[in-house]
N, C-alpha and C. Protein backbone atom coordinates (compact mmCIF):
# COMPACT_ATOMS: atom_id res chain seq x y z
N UNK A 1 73.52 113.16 103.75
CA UNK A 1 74.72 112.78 104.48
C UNK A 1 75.94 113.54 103.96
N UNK A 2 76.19 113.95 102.79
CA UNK A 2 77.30 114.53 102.08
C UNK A 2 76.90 116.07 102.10
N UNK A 3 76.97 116.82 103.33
CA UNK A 3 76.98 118.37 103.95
C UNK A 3 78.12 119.00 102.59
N UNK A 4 79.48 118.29 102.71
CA UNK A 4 80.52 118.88 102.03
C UNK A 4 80.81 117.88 101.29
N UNK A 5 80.67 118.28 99.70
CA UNK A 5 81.05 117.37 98.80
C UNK A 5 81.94 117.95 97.92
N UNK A 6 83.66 117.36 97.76
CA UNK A 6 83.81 115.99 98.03
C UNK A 6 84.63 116.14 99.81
N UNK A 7 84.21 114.73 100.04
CA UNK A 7 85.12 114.62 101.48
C UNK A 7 86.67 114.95 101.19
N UNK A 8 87.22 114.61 100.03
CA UNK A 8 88.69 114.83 100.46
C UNK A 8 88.87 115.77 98.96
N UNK A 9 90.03 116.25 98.71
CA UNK A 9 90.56 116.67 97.45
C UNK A 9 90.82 115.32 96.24
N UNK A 10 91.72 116.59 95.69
CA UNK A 10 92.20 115.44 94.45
C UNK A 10 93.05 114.22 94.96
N UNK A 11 92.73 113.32 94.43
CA UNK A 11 93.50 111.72 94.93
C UNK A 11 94.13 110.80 94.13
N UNK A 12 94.56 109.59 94.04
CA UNK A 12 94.77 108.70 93.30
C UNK A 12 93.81 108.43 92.56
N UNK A 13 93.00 108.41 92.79
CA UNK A 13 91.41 107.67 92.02
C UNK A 13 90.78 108.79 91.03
N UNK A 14 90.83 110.54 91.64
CA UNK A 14 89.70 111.12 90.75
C UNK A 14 90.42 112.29 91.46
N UNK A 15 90.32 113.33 90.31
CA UNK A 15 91.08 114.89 90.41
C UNK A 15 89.85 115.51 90.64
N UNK A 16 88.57 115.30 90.82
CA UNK A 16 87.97 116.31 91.26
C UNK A 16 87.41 116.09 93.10
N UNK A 17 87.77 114.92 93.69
CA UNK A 17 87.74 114.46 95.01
C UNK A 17 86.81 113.17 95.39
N UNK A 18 87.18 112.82 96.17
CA UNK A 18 85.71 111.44 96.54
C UNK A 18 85.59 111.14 97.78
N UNK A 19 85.51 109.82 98.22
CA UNK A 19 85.65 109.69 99.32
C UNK A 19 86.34 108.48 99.21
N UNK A 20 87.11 107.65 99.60
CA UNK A 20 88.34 107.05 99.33
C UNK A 20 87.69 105.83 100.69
N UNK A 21 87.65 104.65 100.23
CA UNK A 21 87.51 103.39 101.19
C UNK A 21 88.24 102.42 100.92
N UNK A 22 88.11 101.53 101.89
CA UNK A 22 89.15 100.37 101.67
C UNK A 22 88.31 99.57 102.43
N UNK A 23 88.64 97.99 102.23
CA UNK A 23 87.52 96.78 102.45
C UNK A 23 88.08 95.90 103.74
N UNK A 24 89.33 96.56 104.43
CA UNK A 24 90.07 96.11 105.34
C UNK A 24 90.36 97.00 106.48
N UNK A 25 89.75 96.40 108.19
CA UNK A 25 89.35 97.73 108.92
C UNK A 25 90.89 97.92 109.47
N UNK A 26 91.97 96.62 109.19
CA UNK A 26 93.20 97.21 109.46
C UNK A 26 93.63 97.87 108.96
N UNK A 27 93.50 97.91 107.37
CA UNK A 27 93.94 98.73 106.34
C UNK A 27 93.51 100.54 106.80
N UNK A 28 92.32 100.25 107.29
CA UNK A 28 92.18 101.63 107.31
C UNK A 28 92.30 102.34 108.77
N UNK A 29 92.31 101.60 109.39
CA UNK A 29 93.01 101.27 110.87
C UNK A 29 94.74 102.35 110.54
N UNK A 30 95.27 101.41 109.95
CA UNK A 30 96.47 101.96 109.46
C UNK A 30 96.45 103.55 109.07
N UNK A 31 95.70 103.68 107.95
CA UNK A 31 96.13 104.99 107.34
C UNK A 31 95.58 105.69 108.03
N UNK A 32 94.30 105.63 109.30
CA UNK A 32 93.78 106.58 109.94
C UNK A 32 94.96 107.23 111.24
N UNK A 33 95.98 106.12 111.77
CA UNK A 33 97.31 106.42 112.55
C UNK A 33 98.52 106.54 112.06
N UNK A 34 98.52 105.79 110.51
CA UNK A 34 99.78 106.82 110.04
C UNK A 34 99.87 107.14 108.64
N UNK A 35 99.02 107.05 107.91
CA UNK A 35 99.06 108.05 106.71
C UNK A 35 98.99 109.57 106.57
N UNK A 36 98.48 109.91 105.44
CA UNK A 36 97.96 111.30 105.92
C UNK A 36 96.95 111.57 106.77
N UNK A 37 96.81 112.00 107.57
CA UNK A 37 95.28 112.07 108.69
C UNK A 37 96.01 113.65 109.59
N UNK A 38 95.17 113.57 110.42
CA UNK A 38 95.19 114.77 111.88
C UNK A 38 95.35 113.75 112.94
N UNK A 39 95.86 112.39 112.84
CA UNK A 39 96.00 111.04 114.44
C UNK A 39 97.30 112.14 114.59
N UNK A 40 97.36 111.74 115.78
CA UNK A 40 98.79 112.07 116.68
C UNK A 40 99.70 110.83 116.82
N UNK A 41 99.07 109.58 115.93
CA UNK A 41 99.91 108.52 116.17
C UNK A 41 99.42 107.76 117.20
N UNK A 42 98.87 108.08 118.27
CA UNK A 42 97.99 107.34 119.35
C UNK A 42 97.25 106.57 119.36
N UNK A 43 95.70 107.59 118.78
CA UNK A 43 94.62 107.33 118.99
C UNK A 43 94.31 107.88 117.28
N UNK A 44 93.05 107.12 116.93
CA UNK A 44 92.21 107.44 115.82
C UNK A 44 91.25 106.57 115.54
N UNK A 45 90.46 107.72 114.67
CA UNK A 45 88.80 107.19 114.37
C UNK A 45 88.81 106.59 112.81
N UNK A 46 87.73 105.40 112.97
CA UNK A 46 87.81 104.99 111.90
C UNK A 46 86.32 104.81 111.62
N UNK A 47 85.66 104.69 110.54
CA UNK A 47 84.24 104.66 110.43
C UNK A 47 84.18 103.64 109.34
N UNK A 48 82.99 102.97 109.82
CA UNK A 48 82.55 101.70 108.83
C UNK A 48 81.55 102.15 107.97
N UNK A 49 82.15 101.79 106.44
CA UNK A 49 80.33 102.44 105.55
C UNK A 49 80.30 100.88 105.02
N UNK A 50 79.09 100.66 104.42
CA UNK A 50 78.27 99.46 103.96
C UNK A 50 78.54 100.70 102.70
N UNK A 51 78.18 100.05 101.65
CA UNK A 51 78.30 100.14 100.00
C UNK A 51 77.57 99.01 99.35
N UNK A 52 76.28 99.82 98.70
CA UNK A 52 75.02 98.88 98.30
C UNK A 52 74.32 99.79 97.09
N UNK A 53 75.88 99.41 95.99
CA UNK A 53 75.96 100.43 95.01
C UNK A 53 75.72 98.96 93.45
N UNK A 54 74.38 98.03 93.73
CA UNK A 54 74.69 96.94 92.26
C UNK A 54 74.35 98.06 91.19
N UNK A 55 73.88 98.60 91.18
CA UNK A 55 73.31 99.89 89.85
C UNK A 55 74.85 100.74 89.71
N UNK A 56 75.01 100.61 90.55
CA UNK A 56 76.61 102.00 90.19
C UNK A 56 77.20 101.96 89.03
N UNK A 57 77.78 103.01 88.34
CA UNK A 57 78.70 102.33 87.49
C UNK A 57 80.00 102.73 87.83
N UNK A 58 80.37 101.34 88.21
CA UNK A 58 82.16 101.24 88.96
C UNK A 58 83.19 100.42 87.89
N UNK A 59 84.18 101.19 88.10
CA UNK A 59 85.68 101.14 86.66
C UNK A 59 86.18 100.06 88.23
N UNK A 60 86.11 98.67 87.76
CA UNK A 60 86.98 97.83 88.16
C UNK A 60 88.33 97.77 88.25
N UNK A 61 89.40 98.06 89.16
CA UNK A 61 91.12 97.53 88.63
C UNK A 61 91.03 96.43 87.16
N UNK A 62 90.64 95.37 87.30
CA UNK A 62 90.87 94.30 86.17
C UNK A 62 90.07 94.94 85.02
N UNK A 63 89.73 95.82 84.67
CA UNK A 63 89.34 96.45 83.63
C UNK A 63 90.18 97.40 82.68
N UNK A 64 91.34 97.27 83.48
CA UNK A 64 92.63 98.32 83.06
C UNK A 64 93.80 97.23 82.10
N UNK A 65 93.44 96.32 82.22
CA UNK A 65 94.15 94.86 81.67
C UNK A 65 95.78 95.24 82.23
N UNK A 66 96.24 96.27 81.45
CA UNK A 66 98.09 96.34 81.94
C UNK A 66 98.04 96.90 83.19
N UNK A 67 98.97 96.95 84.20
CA UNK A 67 99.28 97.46 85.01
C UNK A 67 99.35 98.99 84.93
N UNK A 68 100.47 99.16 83.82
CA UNK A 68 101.10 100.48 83.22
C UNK A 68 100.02 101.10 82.93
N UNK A 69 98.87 101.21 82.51
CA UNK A 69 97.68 101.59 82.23
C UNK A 69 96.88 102.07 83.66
N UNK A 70 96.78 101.34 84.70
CA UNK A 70 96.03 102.10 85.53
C UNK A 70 97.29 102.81 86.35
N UNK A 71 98.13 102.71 86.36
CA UNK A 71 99.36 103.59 86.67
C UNK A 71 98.99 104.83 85.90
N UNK A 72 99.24 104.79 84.68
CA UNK A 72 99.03 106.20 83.70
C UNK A 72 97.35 106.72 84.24
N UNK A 73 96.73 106.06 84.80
CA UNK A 73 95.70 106.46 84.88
C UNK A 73 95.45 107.28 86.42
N UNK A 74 96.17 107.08 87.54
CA UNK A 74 96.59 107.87 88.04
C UNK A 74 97.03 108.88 88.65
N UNK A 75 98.30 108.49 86.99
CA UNK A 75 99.34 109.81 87.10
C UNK A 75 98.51 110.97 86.76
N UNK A 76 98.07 110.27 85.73
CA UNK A 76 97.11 111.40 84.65
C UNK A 76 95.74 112.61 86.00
N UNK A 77 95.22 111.69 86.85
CA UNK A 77 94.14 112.19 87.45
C UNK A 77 95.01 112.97 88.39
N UNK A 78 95.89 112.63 88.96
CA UNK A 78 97.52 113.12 90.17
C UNK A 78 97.74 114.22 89.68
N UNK A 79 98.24 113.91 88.82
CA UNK A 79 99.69 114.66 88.00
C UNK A 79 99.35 115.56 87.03
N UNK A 80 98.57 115.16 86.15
CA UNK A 80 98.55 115.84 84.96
C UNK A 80 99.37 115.07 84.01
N UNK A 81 100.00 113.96 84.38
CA UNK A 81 101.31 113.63 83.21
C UNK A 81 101.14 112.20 83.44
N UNK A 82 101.86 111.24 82.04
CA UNK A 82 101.71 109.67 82.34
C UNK A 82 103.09 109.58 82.92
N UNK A 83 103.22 108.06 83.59
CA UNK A 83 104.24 107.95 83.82
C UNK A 83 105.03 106.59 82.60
N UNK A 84 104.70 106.15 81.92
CA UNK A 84 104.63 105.20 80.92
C UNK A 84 104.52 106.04 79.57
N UNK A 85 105.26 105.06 78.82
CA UNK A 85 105.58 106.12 77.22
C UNK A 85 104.25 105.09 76.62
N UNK A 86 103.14 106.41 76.22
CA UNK A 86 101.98 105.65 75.25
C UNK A 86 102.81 105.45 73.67
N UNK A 87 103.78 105.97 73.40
CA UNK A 87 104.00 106.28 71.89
C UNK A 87 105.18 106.01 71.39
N UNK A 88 106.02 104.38 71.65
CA UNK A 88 107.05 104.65 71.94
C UNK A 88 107.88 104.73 70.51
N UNK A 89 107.12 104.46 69.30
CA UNK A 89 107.79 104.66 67.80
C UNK A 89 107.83 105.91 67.40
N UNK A 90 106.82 106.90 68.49
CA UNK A 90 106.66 108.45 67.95
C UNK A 90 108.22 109.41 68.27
N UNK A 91 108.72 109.43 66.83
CA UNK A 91 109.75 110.32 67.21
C UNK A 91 110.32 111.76 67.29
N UNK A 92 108.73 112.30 66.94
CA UNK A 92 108.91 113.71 67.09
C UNK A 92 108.17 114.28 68.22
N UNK A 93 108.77 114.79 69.17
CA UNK A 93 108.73 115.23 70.13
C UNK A 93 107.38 115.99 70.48
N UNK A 94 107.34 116.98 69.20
CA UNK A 94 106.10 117.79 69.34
C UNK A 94 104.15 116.68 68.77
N UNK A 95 104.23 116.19 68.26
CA UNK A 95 103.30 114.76 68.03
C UNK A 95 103.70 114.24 69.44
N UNK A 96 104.47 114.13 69.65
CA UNK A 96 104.32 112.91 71.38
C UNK A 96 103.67 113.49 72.25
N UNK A 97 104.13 114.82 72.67
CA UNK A 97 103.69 115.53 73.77
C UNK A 97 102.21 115.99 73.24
N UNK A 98 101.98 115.91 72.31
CA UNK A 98 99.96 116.03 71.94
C UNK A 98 99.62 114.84 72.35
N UNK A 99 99.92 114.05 71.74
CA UNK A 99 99.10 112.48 71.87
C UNK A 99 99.41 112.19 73.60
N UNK A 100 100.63 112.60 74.12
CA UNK A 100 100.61 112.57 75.86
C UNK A 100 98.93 113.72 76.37
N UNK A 101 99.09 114.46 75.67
CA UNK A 101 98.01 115.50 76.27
C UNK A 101 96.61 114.97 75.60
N UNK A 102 96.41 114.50 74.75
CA UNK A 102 95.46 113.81 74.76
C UNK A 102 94.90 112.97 75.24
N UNK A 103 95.97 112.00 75.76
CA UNK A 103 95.34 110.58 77.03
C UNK A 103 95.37 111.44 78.32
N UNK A 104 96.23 112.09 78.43
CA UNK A 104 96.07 112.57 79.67
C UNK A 104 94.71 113.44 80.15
N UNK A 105 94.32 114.21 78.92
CA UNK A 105 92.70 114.43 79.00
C UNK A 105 91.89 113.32 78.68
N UNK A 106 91.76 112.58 78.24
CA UNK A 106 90.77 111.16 78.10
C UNK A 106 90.90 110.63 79.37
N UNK A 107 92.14 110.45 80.02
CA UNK A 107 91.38 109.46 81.30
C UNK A 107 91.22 110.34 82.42
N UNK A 108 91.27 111.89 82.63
CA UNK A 108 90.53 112.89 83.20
C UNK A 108 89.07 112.75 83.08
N UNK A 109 88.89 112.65 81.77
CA UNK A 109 87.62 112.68 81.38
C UNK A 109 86.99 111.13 81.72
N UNK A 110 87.76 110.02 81.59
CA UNK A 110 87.03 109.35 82.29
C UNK A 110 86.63 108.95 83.32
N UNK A 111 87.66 109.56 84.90
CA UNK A 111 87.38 109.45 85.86
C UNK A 111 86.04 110.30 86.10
N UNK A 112 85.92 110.87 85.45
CA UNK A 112 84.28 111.86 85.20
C UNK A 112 82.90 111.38 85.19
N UNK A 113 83.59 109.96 84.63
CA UNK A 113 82.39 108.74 83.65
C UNK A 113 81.43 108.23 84.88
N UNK A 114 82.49 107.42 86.04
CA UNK A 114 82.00 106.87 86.87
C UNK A 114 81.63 107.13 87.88
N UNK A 115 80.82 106.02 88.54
CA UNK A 115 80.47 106.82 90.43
C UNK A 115 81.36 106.07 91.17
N UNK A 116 82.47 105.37 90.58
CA UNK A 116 83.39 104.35 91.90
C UNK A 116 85.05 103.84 91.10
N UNK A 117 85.97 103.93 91.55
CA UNK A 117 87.23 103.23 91.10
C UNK A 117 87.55 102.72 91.99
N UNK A 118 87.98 101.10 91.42
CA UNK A 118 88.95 100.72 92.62
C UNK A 118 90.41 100.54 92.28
N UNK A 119 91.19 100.02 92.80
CA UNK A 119 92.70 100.00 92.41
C UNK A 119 93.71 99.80 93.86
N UNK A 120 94.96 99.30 93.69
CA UNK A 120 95.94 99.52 94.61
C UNK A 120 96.14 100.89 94.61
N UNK A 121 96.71 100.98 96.16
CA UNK A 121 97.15 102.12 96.37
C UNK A 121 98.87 102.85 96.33
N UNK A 122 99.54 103.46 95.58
CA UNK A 122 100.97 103.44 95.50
C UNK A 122 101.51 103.46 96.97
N UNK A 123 102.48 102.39 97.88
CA UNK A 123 102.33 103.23 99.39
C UNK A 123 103.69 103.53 99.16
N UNK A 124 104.39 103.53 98.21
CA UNK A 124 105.76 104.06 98.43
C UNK A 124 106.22 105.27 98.97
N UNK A 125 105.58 106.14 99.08
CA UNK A 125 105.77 107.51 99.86
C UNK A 125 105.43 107.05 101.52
N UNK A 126 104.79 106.07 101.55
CA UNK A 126 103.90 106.13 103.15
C UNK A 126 104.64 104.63 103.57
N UNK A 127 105.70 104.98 104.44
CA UNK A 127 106.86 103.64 104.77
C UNK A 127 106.07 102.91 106.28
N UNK A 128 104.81 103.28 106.50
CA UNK A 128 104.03 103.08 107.72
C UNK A 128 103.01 102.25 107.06
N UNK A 129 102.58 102.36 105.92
CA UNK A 129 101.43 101.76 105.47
C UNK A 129 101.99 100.93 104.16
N UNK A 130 100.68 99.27 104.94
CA UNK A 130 100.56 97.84 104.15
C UNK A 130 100.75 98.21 102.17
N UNK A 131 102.11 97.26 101.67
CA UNK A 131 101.78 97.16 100.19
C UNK A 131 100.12 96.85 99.52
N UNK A 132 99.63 96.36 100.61
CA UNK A 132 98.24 95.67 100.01
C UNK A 132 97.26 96.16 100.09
N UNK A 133 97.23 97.41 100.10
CA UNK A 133 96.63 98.19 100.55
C UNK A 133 95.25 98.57 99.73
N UNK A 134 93.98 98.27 99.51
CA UNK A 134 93.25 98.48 98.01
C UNK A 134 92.21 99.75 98.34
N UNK A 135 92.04 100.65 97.51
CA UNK A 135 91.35 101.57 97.79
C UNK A 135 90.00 101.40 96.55
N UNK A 136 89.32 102.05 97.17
CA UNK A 136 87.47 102.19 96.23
C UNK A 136 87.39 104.00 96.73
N UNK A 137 87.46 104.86 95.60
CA UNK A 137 86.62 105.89 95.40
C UNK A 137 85.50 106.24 94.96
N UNK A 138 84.47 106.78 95.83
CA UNK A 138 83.30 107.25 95.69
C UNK A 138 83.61 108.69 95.36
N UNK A 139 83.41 108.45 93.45
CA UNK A 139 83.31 110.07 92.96
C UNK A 139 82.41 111.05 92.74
N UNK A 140 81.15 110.47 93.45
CA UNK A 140 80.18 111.12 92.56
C UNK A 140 79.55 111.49 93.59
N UNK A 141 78.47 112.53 94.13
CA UNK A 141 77.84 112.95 95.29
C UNK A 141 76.25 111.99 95.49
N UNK A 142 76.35 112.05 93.94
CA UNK A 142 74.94 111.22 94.31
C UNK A 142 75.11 110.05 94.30
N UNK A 143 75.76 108.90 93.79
CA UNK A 143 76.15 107.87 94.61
C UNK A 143 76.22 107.67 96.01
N UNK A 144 77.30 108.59 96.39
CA UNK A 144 77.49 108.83 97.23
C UNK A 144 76.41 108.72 98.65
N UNK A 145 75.19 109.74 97.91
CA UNK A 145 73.96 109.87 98.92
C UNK A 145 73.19 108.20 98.49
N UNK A 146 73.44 108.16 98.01
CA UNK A 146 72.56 106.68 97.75
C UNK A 146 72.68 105.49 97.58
N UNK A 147 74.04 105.31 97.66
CA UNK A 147 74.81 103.79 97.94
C UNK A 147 75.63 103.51 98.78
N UNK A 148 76.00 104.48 99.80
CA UNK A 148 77.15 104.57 100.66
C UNK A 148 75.94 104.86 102.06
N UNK A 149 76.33 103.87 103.31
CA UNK A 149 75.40 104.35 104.59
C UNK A 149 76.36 103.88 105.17
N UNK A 150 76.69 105.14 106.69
CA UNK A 150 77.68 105.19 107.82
C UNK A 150 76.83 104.10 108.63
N UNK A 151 77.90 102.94 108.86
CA UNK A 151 77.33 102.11 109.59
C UNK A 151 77.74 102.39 111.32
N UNK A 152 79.26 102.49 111.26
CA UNK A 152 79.65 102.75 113.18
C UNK A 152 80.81 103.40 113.21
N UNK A 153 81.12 103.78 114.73
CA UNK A 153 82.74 104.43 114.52
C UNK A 153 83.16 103.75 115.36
N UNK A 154 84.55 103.78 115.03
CA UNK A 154 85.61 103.18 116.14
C UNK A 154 86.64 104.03 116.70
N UNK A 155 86.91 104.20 117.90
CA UNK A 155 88.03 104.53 118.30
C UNK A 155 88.96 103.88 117.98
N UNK A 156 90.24 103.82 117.17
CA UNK A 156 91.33 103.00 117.44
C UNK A 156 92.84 103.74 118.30
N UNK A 157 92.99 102.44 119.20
CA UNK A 157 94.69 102.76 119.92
C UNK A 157 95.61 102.45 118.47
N UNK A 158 96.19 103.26 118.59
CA UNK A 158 97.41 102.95 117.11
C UNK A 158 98.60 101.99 117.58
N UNK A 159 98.77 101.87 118.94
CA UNK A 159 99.43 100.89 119.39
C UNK A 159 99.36 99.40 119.13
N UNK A 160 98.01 99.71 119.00
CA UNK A 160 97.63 98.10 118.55
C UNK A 160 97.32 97.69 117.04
N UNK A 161 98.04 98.91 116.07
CA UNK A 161 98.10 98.56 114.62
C UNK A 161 99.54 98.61 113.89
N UNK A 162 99.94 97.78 114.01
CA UNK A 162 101.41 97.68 113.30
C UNK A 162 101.57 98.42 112.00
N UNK A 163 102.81 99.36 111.93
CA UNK A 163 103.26 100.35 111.20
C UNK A 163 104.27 99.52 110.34
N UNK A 164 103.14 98.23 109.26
CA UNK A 164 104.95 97.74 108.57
C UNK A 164 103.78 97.48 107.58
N UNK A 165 104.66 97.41 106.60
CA UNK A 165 104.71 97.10 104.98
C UNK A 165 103.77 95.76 104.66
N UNK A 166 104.25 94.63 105.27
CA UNK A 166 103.59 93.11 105.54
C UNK A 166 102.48 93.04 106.32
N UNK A 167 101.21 93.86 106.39
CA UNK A 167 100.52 93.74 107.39
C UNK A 167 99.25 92.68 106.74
N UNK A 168 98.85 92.20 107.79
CA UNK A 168 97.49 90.55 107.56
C UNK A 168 96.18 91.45 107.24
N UNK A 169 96.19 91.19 106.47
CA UNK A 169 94.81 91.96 105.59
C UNK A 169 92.93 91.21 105.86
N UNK A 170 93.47 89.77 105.28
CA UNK A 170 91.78 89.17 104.86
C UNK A 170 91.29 89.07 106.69
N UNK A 171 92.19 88.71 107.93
CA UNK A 171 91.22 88.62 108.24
C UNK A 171 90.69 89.44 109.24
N UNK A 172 90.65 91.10 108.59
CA UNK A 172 89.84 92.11 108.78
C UNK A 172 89.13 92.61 107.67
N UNK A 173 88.88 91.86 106.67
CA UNK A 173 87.83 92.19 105.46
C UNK A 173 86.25 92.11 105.74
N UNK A 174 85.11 92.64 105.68
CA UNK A 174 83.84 92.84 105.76
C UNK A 174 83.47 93.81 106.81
N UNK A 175 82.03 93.25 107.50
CA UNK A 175 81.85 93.97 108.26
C UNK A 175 82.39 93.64 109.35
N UNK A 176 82.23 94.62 110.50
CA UNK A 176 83.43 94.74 111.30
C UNK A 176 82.37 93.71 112.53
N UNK A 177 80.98 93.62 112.59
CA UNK A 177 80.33 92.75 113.14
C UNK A 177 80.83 91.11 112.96
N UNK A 178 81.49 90.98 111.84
CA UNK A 178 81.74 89.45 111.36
C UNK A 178 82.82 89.55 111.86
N UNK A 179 83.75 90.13 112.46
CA UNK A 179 84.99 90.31 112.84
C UNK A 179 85.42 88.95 113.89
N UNK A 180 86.06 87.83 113.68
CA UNK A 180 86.48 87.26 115.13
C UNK A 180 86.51 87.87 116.13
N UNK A 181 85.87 87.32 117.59
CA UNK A 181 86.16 87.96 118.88
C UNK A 181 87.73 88.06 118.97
N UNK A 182 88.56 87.18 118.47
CA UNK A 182 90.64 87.65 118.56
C UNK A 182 90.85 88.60 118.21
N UNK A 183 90.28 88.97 116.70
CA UNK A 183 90.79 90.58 115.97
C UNK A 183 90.22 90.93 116.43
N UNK A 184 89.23 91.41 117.13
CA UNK A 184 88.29 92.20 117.96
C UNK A 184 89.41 93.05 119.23
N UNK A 185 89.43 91.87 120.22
CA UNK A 185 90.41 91.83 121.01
C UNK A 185 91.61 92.37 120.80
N UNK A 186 92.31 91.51 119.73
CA UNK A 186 93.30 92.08 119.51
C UNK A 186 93.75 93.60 119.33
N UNK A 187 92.52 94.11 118.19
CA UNK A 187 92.76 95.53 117.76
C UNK A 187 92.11 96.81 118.73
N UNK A 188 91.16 95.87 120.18
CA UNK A 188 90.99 96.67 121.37
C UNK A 188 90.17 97.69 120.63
N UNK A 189 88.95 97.36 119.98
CA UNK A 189 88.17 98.14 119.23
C UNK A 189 87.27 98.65 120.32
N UNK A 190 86.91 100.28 119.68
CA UNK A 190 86.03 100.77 121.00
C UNK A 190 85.30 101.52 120.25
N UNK A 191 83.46 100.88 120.24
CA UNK A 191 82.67 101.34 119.00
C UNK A 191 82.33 103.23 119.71
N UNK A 192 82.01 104.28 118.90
CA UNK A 192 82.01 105.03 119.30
C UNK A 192 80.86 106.14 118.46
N UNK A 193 80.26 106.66 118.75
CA UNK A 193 78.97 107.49 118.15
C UNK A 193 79.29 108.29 117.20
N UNK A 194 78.72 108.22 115.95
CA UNK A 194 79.47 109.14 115.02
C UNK A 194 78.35 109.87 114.85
């Protein structure tokens, strides 16, 4: 199934690429009409995968205990740089900026470790897309081929996905079969052959 691996570039989750999901079909509803994508704002496709990864080994959010920590973690995979001072008694400049380049290669190296991260997604750049937004990266190809199966596609009207900050999350969580006939309706879903 993975022709081109990775599906996307470097991301929030992993600097060498993954494939980036979310557990909410509005959520992704959303970023498929106004995040980064090729939508025209109209119309867009969204695809459902099942994830039947208990063997995986996946870096949980609550495994990061501080906030500031999976932030630096991140920046570090993003950026190259933390955004949080690891060292804040270190007062020589040249010792700081090593021990910065040292975490900043350790949690490179650990996005390396795993086949999955999950975490919030920063949407402050993206004034169209939900604060609540939670993303799961699939980093690894062979995971990938072996815990991840394309279940359906959808056409979505983007008309019928609200472009605000506050958007109702849980009750578009699972599969999109368990979906109420209202959100169904509502979001004018139109299954489509992928």
């Amino acid at each position: 199934m993975a022709k081109d691996w990775p599906p996307t570039g470097k991301g929030d989750l992993n600097r060498d690429g993954a494939l980036y999901l979310t557990d909410s079909f509005r959520a992704a509803a959303q970023w498929a009409c106004y995040g980064k994508s090729t939508s025209d704002g109209k119309e867009a496709g969204v695809i459902e995968f099942e994830w039947n990864g208990p063997s995986a080994k996946v870096y949980p959010y609550s495994k990061w205990g501080k906030k500031a920590d999976y932030e630096n973690y991140v920046s570090a995979v993003f950026h190259s740089t933390l955004v949080h001072n690891i060292a804040p008694d270190e007062t020589d400049r040249k010792k700081y900026m090593a021990l910065r380049k040292k975490e900043v290669d350790r949690l490179v190296d650990l996005s390396r470790e795993y086949d999955m991260f999950e975490g919030p997604m920063d949407t402050a750049q993206f004034p169209k897309i939900t604060n609540g937004f939670w993303q799961y990266a699939v980093v690894k190809k062979t995971a990938f081929e072996k815990d991840v199966k394309m279940v359906a596609g959808y056409k979505v009207d983007c008309s019928k996905i609200p472009d605000t900050k506050s958007l109702p999350l849980d009750d578009t969580q699972g599969p999109v079969a368990k979906l109420s006939k209202d959100v169904t309706k509502e979001l004018a879903l139109e299954e489509v052959e992928v």
